[in-house]
PDB file of N, CA and C in Angstrom:
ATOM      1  N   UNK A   1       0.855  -1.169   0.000  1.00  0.00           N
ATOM      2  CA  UNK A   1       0.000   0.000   0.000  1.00  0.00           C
ATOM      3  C   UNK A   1       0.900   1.231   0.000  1.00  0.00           C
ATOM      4  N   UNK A   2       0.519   2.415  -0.579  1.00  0.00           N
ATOM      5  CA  UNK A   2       1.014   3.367  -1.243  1.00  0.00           C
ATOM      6  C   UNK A   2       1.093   4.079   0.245  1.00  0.00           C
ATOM      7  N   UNK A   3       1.924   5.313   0.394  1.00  0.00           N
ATOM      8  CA  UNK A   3       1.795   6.366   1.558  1.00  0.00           C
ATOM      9  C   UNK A   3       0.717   6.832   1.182  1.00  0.00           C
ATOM     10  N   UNK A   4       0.133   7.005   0.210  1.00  0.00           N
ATOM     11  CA  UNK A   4      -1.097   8.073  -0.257  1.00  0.00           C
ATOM     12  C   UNK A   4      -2.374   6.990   0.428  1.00  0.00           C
ATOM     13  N   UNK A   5      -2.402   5.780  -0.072  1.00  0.00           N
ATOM     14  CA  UNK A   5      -3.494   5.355   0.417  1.00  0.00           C
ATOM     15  C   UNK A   5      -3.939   4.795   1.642  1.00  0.00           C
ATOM     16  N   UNK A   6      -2.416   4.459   2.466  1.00  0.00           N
ATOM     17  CA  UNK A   6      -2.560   4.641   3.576  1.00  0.00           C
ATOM     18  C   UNK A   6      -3.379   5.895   4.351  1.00  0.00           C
ATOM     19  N   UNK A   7      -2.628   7.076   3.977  1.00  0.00           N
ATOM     20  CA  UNK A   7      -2.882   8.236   4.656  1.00  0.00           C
ATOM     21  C   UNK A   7      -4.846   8.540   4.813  1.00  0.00           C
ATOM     22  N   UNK A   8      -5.219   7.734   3.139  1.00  0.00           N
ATOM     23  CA  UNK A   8      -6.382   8.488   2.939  1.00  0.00           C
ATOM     24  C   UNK A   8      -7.303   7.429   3.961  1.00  0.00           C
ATOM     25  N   UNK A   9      -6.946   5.933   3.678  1.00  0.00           N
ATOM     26  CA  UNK A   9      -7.574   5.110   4.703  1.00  0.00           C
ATOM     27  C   UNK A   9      -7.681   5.612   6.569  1.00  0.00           C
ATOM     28  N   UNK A  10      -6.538   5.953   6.493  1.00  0.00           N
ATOM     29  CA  UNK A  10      -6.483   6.414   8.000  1.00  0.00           C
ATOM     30  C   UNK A  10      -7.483   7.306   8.492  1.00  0.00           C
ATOM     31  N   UNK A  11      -7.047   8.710   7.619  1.00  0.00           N
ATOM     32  CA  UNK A  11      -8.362   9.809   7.618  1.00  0.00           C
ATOM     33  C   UNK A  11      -9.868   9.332   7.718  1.00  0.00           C
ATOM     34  N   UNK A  12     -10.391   8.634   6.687  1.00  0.00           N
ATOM     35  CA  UNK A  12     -11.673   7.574   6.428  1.00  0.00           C
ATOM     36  C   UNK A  12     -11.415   6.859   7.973  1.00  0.00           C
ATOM     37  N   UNK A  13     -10.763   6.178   8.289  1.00  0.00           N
ATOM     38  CA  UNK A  13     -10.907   5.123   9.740  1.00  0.00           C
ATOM     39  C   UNK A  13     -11.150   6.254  10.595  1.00  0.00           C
ATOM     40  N   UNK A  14     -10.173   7.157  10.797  1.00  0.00           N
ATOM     41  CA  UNK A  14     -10.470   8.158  12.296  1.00  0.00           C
ATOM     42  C   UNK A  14     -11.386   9.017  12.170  1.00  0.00           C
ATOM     43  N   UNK A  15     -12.277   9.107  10.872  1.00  0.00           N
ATOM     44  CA  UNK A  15     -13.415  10.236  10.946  1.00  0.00           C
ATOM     45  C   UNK A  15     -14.517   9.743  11.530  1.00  0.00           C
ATOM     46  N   UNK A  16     -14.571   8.238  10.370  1.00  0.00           N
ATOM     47  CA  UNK A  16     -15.588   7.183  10.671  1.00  0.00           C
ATOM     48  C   UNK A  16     -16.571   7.390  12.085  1.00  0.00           C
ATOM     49  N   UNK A  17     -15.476   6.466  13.353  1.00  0.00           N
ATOM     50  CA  UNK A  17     -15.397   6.536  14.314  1.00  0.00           C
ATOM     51  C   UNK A  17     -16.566   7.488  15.181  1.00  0.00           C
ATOM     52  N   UNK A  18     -16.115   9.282  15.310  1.00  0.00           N
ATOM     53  CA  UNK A  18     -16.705  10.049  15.690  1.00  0.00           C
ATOM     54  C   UNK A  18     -17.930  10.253  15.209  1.00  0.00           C
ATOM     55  N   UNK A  19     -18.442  10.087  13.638  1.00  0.00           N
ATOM     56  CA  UNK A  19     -19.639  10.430  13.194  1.00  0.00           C
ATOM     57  C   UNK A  19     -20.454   8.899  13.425  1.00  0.00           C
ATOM     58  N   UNK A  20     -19.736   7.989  13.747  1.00  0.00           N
ATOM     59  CA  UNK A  20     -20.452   6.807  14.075  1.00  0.00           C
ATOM     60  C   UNK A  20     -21.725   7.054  15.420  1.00  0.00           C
ATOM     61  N   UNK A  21     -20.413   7.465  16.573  1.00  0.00           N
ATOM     62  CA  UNK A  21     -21.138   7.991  17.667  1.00  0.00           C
ATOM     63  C   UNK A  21     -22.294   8.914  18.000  1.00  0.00           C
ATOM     64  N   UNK A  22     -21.908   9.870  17.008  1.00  0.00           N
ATOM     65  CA  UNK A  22     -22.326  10.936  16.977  1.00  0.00           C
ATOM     66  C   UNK A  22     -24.262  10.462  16.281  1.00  0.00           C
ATOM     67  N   UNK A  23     -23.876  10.237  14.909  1.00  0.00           N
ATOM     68  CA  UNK A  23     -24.987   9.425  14.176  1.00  0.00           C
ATOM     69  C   UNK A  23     -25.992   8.609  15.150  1.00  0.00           C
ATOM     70  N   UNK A  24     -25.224   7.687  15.892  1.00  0.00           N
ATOM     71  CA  UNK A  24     -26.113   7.030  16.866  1.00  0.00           C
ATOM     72  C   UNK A  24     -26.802   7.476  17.902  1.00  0.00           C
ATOM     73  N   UNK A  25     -25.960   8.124  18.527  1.00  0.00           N
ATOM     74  CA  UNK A  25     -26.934   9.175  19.312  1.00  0.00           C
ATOM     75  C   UNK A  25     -27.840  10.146  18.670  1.00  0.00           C
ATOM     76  N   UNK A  26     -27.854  10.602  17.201  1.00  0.00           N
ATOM     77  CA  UNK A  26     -28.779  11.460  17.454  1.00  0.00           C
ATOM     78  C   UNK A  26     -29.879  10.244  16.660  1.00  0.00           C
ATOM     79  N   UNK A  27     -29.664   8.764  16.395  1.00  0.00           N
ATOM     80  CA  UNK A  27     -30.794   8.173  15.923  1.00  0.00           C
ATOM     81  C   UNK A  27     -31.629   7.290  17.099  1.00  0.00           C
ATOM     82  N   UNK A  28     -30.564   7.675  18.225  1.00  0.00           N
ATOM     83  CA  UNK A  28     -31.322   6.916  19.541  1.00  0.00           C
ATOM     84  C   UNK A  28     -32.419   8.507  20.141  1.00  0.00           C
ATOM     85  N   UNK A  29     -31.814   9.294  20.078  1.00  0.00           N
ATOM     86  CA  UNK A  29     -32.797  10.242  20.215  1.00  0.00           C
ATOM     87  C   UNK A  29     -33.973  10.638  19.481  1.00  0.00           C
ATOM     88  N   UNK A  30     -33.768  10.552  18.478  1.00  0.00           N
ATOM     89  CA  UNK A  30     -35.446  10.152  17.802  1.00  0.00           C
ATOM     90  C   UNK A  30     -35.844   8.855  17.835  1.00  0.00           C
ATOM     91  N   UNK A  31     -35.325   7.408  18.133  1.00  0.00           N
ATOM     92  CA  UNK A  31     -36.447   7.116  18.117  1.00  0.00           C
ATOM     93  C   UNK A  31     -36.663   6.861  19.141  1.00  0.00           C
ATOM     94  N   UNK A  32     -36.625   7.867  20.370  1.00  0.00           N
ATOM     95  CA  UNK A  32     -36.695   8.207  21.978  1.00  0.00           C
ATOM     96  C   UNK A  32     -37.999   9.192  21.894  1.00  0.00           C
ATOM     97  N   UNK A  33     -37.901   9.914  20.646  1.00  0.00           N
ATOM     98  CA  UNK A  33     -38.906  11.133  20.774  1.00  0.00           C
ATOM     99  C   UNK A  33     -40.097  10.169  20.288  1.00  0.00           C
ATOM    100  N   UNK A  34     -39.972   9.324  18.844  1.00  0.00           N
ATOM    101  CA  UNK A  34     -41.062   8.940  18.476  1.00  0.00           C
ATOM    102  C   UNK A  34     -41.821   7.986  19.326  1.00  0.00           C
ATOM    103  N   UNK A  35     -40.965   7.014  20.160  1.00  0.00           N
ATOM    104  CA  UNK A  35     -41.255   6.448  21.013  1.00  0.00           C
ATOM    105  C   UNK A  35     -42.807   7.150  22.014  1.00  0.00           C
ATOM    106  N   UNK A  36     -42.009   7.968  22.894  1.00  0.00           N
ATOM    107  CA  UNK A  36     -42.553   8.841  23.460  1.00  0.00           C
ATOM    108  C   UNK A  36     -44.174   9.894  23.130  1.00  0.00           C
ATOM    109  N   UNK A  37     -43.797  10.348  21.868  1.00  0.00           N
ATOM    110  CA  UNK A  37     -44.904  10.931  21.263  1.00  0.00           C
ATOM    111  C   UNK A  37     -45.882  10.064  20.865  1.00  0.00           C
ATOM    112  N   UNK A  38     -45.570   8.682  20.562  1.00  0.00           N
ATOM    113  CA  UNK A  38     -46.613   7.988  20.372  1.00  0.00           C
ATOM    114  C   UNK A  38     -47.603   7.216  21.484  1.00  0.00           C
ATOM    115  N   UNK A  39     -46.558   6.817  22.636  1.00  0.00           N
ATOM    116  CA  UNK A  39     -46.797   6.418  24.001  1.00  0.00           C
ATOM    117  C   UNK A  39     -47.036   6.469  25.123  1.00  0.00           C
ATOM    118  N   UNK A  40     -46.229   8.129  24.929  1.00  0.00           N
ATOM    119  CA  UNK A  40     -46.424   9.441  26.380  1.00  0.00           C
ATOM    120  C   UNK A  40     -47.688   9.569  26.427  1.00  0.00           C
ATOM    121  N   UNK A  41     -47.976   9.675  27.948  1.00  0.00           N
ATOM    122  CA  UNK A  41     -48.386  10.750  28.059  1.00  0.00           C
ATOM    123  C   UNK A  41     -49.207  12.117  27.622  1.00  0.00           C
ATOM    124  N   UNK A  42     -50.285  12.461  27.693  1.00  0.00           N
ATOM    125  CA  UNK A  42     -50.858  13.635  27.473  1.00  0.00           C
ATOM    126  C   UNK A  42     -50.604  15.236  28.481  1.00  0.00           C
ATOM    127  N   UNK A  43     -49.522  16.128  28.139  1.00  0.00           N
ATOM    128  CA  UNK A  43     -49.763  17.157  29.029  1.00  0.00           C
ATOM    129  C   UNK A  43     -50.956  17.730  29.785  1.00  0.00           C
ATOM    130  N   UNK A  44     -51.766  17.702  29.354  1.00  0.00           N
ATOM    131  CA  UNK A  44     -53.537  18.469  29.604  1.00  0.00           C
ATOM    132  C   UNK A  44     -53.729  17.401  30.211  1.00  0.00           C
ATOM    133  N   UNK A  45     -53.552  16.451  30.293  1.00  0.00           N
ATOM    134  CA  UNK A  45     -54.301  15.023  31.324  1.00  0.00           C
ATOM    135  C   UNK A  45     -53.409  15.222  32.988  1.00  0.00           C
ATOM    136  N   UNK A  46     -52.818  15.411  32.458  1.00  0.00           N
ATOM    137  CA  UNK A  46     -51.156  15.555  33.785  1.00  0.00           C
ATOM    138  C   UNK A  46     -51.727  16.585  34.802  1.00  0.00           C
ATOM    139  N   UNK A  47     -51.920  17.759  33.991  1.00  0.00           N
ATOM    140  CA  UNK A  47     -52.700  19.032  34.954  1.00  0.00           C
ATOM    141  C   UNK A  47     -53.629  19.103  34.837  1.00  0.00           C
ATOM    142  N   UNK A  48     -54.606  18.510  34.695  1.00  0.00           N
ATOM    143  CA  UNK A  48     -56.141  17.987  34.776  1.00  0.00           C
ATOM    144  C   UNK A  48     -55.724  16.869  36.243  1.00  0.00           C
ATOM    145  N   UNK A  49     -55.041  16.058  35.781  1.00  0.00           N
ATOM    146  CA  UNK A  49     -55.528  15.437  37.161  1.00  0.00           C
ATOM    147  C   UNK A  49     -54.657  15.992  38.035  1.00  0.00           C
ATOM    148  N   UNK A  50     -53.468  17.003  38.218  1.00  0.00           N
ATOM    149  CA  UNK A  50     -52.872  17.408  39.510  1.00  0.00           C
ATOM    150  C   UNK A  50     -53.749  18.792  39.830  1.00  0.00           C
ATOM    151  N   UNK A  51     -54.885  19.324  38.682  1.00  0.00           N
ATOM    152  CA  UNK A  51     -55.852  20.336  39.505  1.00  0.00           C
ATOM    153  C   UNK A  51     -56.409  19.497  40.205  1.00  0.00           C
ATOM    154  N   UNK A  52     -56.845  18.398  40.103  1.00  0.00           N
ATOM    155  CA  UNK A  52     -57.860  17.583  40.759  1.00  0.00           C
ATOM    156  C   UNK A  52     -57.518  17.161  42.409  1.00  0.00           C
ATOM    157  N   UNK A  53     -56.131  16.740  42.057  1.00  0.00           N
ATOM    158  CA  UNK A  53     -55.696  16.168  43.155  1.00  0.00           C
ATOM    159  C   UNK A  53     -55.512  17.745  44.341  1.00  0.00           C
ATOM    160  N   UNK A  54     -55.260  18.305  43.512  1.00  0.00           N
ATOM    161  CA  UNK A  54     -55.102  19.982  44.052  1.00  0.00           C
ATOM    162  C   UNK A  54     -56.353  20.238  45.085  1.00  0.00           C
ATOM    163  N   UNK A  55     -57.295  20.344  44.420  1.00  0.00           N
ATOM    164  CA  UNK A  55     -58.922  20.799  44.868  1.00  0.00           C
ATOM    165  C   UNK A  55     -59.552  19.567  45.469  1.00  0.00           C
ATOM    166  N   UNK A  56     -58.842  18.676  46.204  1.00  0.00           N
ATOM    167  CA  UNK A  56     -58.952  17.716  46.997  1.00  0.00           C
ATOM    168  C   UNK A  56     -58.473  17.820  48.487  1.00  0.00           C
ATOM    169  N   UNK A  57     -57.224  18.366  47.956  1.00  0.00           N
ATOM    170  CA  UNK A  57     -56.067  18.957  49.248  1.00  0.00           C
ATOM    171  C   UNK A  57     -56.823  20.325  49.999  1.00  0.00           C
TER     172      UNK A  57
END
């Protein structure tokens, strides 16, 4: 293998790496959001029932 294609493989291996991480986390974070948005929770239900529990107290 050439110095040139070494060099360029290397670059390609050590970039890889970081956008690997990077990539994954932001595809664990959506499908954290979609998760969520489909499964969560309703805000208006949340303070609907802590007025409730409120005007109990």
């Amino acid at each position: 293998m050439s110095d040139l294609e070494q060099l360029i493989w290397n670059i390609l291996g050590y970039s890889s790496m970081p956008l690997i991480f990077l990539f994954g986390f932001i595809a664990t974070a959506l499908v954290a959001v979609i998760i969520l948005k489909i499964f969560g929770g309703k805000p208006a239900a949340v303070l609907e029932h802590s007025a409730e529990a409120n005007e109990k107290l």
